[in-house]
Protein backbone atom coordinates (compact mmCIF):
# COMPACT_ATOMS: atom_id res chain seq x y z
CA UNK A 1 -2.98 -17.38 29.20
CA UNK A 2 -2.00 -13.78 28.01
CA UNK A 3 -2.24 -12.88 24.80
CA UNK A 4 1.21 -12.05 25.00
CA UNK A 5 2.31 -15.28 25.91
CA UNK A 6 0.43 -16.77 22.64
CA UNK A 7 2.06 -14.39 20.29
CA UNK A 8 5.17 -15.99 18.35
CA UNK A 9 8.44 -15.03 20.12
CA UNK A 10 10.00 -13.96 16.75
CA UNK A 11 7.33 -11.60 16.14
CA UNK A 12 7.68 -9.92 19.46
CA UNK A 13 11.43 -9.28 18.54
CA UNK A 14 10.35 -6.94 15.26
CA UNK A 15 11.38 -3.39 15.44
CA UNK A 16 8.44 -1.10 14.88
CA UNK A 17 8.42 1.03 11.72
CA UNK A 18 9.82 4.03 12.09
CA UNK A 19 8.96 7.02 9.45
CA UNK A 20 11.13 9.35 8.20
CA UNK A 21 11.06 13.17 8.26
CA UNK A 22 8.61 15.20 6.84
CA UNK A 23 10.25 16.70 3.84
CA UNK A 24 9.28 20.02 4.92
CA UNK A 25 11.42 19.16 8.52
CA UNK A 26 14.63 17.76 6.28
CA UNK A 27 14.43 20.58 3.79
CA UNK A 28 14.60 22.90 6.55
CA UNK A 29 17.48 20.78 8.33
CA UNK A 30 19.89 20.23 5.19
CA UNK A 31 18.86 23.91 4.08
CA UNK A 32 17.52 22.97 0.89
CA UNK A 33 14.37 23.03 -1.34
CA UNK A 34 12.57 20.99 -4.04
CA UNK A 35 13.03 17.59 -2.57
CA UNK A 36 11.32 14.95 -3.41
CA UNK A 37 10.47 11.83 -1.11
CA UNK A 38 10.70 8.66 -2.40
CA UNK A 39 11.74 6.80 0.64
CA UNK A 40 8.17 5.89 1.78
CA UNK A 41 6.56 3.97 -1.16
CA UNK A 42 5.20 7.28 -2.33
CA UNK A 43 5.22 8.61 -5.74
CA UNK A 44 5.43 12.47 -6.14
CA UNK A 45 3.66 11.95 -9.76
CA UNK A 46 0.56 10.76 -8.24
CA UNK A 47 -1.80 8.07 -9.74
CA UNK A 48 -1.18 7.16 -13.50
CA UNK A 49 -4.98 8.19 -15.49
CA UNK A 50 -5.60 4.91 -16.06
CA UNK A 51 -5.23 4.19 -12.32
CA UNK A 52 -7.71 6.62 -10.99
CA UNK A 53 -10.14 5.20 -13.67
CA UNK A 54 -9.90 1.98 -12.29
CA UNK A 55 -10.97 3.21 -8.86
CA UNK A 56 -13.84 5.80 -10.47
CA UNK A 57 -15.18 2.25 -11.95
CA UNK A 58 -14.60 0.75 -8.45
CA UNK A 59 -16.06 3.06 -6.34
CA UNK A 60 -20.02 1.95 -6.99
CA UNK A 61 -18.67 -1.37 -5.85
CA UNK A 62 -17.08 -0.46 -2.70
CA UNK A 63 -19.96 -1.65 -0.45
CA UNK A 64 -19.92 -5.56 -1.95
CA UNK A 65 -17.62 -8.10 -0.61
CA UNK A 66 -14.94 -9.12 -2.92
CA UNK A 67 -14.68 -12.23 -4.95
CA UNK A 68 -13.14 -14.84 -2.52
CA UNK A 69 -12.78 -17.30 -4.78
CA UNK A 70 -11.61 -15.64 -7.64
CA UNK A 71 -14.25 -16.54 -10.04
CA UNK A 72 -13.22 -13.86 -12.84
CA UNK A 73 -9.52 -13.85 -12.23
CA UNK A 74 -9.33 -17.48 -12.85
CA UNK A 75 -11.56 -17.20 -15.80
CA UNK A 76 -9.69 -14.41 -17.49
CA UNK A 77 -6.75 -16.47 -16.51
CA UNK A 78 -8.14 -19.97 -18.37
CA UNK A 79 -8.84 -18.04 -21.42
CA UNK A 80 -5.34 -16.91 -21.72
CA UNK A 81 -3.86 -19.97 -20.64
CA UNK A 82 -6.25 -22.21 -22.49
């Protein structure tokens, strides 16, 4: 059997994602400047500080598997809950 053939029909019908522009290519196409994309999930802001602290404290922990059962979440979330 072909992979194909084992792959839900419904799935095979998806459109793949297309991008957009580069804002550089659009600015230059609508003759215009100082755009900002927002269209892609991205924020032109950047990280919020008390994001990129969370992934300096990450980063030593990068090479461990994460917790698959949730141990601390569901503690933390017993505490609150009671």
């Amino acid at each position: 059997m072909a992979l194909r053939d084992r792959i839900n029909p419904h799935i095979l019908d998806l459109a793949p994602y297309e991008p957009g522009k580069p804002i550089e290519t659009l600015e230059r196409e609508l003759g215009i400047s100082g755009s900002v994309k927002l269209a892609s999930n991205e924020n032109p802001l950047g990280p919020s500080p008390r994001a990129l602290e969370a992934i300096r404290e990450a980063l030593p922990k990068l090479a461990l598997y994460p917790d698959g059962g949730c141990f601390y979440l569901k503690e933390r979330l017993a505490e609150h809950t009671g």
